[in-house]
Protein backbone atom coordinates (compact mmCIF):
# COMPACT_ATOMS: atom_id res chain seq x y z
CA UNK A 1 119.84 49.27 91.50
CA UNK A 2 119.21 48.31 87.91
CA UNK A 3 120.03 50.54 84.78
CA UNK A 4 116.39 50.75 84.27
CA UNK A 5 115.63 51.53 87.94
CA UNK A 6 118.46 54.21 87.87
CA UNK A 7 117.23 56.00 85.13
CA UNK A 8 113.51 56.34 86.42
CA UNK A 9 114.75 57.61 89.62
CA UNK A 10 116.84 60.34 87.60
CA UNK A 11 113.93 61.56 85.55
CA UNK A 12 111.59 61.52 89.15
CA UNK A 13 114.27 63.97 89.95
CA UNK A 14 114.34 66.09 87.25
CA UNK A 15 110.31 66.31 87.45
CA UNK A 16 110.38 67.30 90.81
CA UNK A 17 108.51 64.16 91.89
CA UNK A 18 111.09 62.89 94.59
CA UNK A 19 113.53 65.24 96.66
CA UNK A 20 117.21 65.04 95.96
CA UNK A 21 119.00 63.04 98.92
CA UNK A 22 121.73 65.11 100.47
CA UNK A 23 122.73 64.47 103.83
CA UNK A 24 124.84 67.66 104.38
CA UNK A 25 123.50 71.21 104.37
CA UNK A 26 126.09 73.84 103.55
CA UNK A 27 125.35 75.82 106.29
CA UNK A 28 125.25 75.29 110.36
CA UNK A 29 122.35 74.43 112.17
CA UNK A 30 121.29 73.71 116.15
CA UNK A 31 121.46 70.22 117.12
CA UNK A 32 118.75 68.28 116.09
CA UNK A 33 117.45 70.24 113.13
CA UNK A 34 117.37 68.79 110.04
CA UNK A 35 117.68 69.97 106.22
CA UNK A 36 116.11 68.25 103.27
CA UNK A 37 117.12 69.64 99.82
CA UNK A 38 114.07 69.71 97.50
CA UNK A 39 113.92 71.24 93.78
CA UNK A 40 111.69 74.03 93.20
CA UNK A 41 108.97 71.70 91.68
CA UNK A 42 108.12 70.22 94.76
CA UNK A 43 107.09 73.40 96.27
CA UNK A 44 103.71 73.68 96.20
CA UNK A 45 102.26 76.93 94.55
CA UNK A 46 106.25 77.91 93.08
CA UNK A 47 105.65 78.85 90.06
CA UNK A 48 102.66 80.68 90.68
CA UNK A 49 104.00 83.12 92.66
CA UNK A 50 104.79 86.77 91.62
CA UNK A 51 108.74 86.13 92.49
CA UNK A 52 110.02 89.68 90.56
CA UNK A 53 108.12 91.50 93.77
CA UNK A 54 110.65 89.28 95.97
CA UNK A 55 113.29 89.97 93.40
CA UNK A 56 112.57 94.13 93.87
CA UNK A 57 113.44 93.96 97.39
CA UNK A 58 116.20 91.62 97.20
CA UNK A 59 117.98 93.58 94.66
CA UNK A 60 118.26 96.88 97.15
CA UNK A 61 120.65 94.32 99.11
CA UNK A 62 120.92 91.93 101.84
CA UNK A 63 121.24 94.63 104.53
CA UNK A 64 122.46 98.05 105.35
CA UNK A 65 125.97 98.73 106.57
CA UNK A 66 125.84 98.52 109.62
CA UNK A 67 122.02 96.50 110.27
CA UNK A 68 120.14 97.74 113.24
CA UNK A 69 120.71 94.40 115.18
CA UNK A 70 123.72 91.99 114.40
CA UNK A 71 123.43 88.94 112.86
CA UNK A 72 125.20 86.07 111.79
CA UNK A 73 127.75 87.60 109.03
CA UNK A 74 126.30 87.65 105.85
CA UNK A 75 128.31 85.24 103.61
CA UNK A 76 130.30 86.52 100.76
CA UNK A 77 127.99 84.01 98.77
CA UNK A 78 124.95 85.64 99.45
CA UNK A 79 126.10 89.07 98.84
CA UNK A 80 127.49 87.63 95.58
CA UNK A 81 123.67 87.10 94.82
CA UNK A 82 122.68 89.81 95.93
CA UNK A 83 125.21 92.36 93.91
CA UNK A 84 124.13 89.94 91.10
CA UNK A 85 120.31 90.88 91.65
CA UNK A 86 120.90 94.34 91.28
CA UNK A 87 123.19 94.10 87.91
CA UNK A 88 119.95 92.42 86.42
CA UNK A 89 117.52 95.14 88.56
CA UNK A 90 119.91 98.47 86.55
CA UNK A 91 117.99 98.64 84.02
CA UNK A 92 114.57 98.69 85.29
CA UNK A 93 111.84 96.17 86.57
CA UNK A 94 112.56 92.27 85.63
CA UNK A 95 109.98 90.34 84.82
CA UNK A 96 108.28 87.67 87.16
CA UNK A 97 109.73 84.27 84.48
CA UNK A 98 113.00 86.22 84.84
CA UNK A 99 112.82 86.67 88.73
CA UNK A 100 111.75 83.15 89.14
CA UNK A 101 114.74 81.53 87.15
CA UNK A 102 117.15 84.37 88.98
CA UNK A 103 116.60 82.21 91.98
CA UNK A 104 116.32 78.79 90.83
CA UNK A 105 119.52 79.06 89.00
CA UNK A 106 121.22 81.03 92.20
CA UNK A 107 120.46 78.86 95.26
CA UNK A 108 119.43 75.50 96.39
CA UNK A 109 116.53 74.72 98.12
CA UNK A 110 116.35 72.77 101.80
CA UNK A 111 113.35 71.94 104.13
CA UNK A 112 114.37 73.10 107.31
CA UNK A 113 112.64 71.10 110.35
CA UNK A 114 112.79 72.08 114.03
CA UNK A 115 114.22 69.86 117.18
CA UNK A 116 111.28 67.50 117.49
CA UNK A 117 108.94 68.62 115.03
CA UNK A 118 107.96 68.16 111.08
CA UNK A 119 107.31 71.81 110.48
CA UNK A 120 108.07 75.25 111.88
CA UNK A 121 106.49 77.77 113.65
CA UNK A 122 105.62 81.11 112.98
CA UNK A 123 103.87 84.24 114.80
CA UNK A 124 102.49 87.51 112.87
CA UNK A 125 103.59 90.90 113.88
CA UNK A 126 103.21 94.75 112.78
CA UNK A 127 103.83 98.37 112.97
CA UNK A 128 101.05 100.23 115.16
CA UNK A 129 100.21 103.27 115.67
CA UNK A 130 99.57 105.32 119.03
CA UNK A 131 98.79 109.14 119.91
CA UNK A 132 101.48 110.71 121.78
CA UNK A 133 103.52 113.69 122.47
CA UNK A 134 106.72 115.58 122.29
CA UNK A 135 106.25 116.80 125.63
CA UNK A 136 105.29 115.41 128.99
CA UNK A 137 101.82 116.19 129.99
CA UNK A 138 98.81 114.62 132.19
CA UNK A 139 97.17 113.27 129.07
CA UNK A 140 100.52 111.58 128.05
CA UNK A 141 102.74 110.52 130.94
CA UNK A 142 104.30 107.33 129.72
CA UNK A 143 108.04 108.35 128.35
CA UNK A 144 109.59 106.25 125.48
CA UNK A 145 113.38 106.13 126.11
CA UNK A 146 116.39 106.47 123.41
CA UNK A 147 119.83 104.41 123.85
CA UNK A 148 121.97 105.29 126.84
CA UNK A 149 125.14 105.68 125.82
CA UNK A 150 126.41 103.23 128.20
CA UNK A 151 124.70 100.50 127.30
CA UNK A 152 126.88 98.10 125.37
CA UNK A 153 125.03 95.43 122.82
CA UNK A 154 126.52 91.81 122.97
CA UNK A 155 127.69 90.02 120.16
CA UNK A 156 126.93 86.39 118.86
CA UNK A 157 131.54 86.37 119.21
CA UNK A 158 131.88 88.34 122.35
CA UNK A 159 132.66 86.77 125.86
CA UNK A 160 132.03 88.81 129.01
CA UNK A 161 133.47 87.19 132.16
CA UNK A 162 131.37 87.44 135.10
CA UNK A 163 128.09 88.09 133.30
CA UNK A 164 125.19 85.78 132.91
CA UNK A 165 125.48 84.15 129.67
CA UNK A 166 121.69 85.16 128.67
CA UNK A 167 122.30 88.83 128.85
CA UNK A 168 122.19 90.48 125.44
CA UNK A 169 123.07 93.97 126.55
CA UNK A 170 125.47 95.66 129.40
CA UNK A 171 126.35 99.06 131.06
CA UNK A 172 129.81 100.23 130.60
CA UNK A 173 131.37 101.53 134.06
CA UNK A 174 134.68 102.66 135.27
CA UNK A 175 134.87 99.45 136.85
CA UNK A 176 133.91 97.14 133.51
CA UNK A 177 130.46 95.86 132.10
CA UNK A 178 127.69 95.20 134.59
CA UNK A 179 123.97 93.94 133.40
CA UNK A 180 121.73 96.88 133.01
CA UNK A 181 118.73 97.89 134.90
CA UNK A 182 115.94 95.59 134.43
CA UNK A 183 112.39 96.93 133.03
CA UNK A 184 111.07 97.44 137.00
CA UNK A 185 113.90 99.68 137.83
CA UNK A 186 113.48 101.58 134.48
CA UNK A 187 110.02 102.25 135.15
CA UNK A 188 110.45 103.64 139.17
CA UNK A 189 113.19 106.43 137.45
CA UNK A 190 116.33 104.33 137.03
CA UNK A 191 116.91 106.76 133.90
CA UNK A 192 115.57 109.46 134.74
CA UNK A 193 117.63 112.89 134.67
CA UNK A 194 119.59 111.66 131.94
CA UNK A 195 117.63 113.38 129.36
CA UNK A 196 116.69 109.88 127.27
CA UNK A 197 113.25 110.68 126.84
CA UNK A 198 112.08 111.31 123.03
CA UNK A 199 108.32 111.33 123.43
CA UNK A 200 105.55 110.77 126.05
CA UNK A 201 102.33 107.95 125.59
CA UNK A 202 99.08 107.47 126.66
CA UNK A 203 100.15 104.47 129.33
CA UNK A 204 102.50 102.06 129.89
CA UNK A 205 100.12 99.47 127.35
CA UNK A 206 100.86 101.39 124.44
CA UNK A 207 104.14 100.96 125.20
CA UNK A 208 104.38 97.62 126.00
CA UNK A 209 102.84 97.25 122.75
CA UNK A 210 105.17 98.81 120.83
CA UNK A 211 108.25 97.46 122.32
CA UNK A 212 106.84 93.85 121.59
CA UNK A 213 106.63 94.78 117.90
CA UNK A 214 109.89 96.80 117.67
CA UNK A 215 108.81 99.54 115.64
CA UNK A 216 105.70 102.16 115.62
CA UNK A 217 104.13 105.46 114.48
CA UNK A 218 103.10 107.58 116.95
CA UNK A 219 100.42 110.56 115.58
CA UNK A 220 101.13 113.93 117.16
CA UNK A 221 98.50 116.39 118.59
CA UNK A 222 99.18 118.56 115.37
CA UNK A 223 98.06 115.39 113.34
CA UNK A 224 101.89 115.17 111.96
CA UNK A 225 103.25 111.41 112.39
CA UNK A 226 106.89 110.80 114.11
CA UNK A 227 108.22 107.14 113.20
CA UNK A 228 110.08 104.54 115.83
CA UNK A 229 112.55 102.26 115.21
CA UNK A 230 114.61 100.27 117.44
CA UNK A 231 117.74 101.25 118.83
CA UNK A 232 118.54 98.79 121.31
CA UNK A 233 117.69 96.86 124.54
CA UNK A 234 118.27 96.67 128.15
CA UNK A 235 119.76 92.99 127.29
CA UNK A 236 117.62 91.20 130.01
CA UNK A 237 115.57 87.80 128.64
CA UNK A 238 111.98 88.56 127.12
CA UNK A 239 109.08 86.63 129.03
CA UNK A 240 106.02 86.38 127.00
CA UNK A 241 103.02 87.85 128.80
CA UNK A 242 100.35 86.09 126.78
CA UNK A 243 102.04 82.91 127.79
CA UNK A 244 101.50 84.08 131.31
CA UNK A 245 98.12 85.12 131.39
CA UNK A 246 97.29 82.24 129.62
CA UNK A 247 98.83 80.10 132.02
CA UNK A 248 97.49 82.50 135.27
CA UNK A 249 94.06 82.27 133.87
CA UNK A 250 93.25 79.32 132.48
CA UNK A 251 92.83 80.80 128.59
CA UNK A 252 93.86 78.23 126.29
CA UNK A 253 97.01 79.54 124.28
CA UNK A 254 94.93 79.50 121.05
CA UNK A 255 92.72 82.21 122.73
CA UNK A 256 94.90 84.47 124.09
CA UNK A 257 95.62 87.01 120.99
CA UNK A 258 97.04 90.26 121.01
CA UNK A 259 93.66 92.06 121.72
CA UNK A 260 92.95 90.04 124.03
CA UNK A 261 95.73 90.63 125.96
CA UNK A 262 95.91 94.52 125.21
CA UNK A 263 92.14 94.56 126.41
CA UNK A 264 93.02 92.82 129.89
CA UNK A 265 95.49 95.35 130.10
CA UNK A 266 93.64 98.05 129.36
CA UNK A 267 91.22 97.10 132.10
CA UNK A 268 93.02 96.86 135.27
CA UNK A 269 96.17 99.88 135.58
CA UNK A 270 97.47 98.12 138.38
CA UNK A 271 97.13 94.38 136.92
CA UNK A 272 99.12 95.73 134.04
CA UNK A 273 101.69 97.07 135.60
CA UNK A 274 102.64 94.32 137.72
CA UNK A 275 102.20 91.77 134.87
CA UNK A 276 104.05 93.90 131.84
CA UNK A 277 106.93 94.36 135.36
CA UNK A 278 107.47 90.67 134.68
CA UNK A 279 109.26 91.04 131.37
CA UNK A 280 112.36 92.42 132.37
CA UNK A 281 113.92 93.33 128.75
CA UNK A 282 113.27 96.95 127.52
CA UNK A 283 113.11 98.67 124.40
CA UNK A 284 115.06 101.64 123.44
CA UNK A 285 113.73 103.88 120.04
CA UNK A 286 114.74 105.85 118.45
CA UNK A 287 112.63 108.93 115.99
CA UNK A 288 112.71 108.61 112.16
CA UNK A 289 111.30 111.07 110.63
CA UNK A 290 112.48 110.95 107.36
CA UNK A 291 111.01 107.97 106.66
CA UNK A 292 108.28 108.05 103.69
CA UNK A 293 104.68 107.66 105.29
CA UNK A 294 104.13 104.47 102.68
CA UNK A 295 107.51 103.02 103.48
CA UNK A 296 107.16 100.01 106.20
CA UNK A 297 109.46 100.10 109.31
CA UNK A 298 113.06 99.18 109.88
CA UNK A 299 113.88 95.98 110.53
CA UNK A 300 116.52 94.36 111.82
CA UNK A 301 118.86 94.36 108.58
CA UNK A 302 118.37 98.40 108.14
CA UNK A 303 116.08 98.06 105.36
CA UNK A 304 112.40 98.85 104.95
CA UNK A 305 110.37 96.07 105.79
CA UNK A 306 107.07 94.91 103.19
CA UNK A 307 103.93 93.14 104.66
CA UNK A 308 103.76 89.79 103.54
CA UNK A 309 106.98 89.63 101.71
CA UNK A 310 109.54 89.97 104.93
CA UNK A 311 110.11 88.25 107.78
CA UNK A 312 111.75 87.88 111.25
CA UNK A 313 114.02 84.90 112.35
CA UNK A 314 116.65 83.69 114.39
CA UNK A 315 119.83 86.25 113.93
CA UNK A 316 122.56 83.07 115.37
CA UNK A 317 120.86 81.16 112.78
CA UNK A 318 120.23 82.76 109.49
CA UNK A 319 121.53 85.90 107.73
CA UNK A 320 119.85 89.10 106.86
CA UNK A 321 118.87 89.00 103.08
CA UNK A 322 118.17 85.30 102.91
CA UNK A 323 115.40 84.38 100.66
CA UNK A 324 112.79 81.63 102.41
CA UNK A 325 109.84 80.00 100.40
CA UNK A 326 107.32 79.53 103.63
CA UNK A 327 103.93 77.37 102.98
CA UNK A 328 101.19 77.49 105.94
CA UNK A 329 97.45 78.34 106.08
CA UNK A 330 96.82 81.36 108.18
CA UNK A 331 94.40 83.91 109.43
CA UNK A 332 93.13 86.54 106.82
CA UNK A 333 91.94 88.27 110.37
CA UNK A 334 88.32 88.60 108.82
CA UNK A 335 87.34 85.57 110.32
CA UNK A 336 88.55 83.24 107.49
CA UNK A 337 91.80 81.74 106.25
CA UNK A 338 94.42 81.96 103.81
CA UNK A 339 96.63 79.81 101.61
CA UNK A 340 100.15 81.12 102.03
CA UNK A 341 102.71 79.93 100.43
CA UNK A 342 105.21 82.48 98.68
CA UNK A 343 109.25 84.04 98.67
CA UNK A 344 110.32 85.79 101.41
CA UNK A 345 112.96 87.54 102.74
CA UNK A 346 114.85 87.22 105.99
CA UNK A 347 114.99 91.16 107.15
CA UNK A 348 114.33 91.15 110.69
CA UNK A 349 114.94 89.49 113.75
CA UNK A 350 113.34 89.67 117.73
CA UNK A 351 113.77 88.27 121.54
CA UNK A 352 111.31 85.95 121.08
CA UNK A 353 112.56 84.78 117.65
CA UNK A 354 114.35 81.27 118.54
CA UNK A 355 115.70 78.33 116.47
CA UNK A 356 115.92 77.03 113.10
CA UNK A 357 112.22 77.10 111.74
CA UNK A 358 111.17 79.86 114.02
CA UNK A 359 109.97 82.65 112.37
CA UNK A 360 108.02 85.88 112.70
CA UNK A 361 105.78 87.25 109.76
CA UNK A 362 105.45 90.78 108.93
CA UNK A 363 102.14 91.69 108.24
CA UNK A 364 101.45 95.47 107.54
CA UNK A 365 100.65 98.60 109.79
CA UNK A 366 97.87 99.76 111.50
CA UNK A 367 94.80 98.48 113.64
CA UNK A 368 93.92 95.87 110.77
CA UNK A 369 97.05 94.44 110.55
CA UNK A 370 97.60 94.40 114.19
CA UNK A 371 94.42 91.97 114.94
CA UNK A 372 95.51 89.10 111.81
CA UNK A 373 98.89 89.48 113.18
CA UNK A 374 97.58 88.72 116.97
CA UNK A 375 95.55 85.59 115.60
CA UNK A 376 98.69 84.30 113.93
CA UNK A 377 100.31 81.05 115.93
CA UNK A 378 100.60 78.52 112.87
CA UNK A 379 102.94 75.71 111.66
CA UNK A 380 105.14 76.65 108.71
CA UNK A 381 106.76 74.76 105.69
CA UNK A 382 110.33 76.28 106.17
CA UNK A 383 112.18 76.18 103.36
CA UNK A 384 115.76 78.38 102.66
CA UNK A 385 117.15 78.99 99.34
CA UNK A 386 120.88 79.03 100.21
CA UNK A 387 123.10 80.27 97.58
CA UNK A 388 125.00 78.38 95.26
């Protein structure tokens, strides 16, 4: 390359009009998924977002000690960042030019693209609401379970001889670990008499429903609200049942949302109780009630979650408290669509949540948020800011 040549390619650089070659990523990822580092300037709507709202909810940390779910250990680089965020945040608000710069001087920025694919993948999800009860009656007979204290979570590290390497979860017994009772069992009164029960629901539905999303608020006959968050699982693999009916019946995957689904549900008892039966993983809650009504839910890192601004990923992959610039047009779920492309922050995690690009977005609480989240199936412009 000439002198000339070498210069022009420097200054495309510097204006963000080619991406900076690097071959290695400093972090691990699955085989087959690739890295690209960019600069910021090649992200398209960067500097117009309002990165000091980012910046808030970074600077209360990258998780709580300990986070709901494990993850991948948070490296002593990103709490670095983080610890540096909140110096800057002691003195009040900072200021959106300031926020941006905070993480343009802090991290590097790398296109992250799936096994087989250019972009990622992302799914919408949210905090509902349902009517229950603190006590069992005809109107609600559907109980929602806390952890058993024998049940043992696995981590990423841990090896358990004799167990099927997909298990998550275990009972303890005198004898050793053994897989826990599948979501069948659970339902025909494998727990029962233990005294697990923290509230009773409408049907089985509403439950379903909220053990998909991991989190809920459940509105009392007094009118008082009890909050949900998750305190565990049976450890069996998740099975998708939209995937199921769509395959069963025909209903092309871009058709079969969340209401959809709830809807054939809520029309056939016995249908829905044999097809839910076919997800064997379970959901344990537990009650929060000291949670501020305006406050989102808990999500995987321990830490209130914010519609729009966190998300879900893969916990082998990524670290709570990462920051991730995603680009992707989605549902507004008023029948339109919506240019998104902003900073987020890794805060959450799920079952279905798998590989490199994968990711689930938070979008709110309530009915409305629950339908835009249901429409949401999208590619996604992944793109992590790993610190420097």
């Amino acid at each position: 390359m000439s002198r000339g040549a070498g210069i022009a390619l420097a200054l495309a650089v510097a204006a963000g009009l080619v991406s900076v070659n690097a071959t290695a990523a400093p972090f691990p990822l699955p085989d087959g998924a690739r890295a690209e580092r960019l600069l910021p300037q090649q992200l398209d709507g960067w500097a117009r977002d309002d990165h000091a709202e980012t910046f808030a909810i970074f600077a209360r940390g990258c998780m709580a000690d300990p986070p709901l779910r494990q993850a991948v250990p948070v490296p002593a680089i990103l709490s670095a960042a983080c610890e540096r965020a909140k110096a800057l945040a002691v003195n009040g608000p900072v200021a959106r030019d300031e926020a941006r710069s905070f993480f343009e001087q802090n991290f590097s920025f790398w296109r992250i693209r799936p096994v087989g694919a250019d972009a990622g993948f992302t799914t919408g999800y949210f905090e509902p609401e349902f009517e229950g009860s603190l006590t069992r009656s005809e109107a609600f007979p559907t109980p929602l379970y806390g952890r058993p204290p024998d049940l043992v979570t696995r981590f990423p590290e841990d090896d358990w001889p004799g167990l099927d390497k997909t298990l998550s979860a275990a009972r303890r017994t005198a004898k050793g670990l053994e897989p826990f009772v599948d979501r069948a069992a659970i339902e025909t009164g494998a727990l029962d008499g233990q005294g697990l029960e923290i509230l009773w629901l409408r049907d089985p539905v509403d439950r379903f429903v909220l053990q998909v999303q991991g989190s809920g608020r459940v509105r009392l006959p007094d009118g008082s609200v009890t909050r949900l968050v998750y305190a565990g699982r049976n450890g069996h693999p998740y099975t998708s049942l939209g995937r199921v009916l769509s395959q069963r019946e025909g209903i092309p995957p871009e058709q079969m949302t969340m209401d959809r689904l709830v809807a054939r549900l809520k029309a056939d008892p016995a249908f829905a109780r044999d097809l839910i039966r076919l997800n064997r993983s379970f959901v344990f809650f537990a009650r929060r009630d000291d949670l501020p009504a305006g406050s989102g839910p808990i999500g995987g890192a321990g830490l209130p979650l914010t519609p729009l601004r966190s998300i879900a990923v893969d916990r082998t992959v990524w670290p709570y408290g990462l920051p991730v610039w995603i680009d992707a047009r989605l549902p507004d779920g008023a029948g339109g669509a919506e240019h998104l492309a902003r900073l987020m922050l890794v805060q959450d995690t799920g079952s279905a949540i798998l590989g490199a690009a994968r990711m689930d977005l938070f979008v709110g609480s309530g009915a409305e948020a629950g339908h835009r989240a249901g429409l949401i199936r999208h590619p996604v412009a992944f793109t992590v800011l790993w610190p420097r």
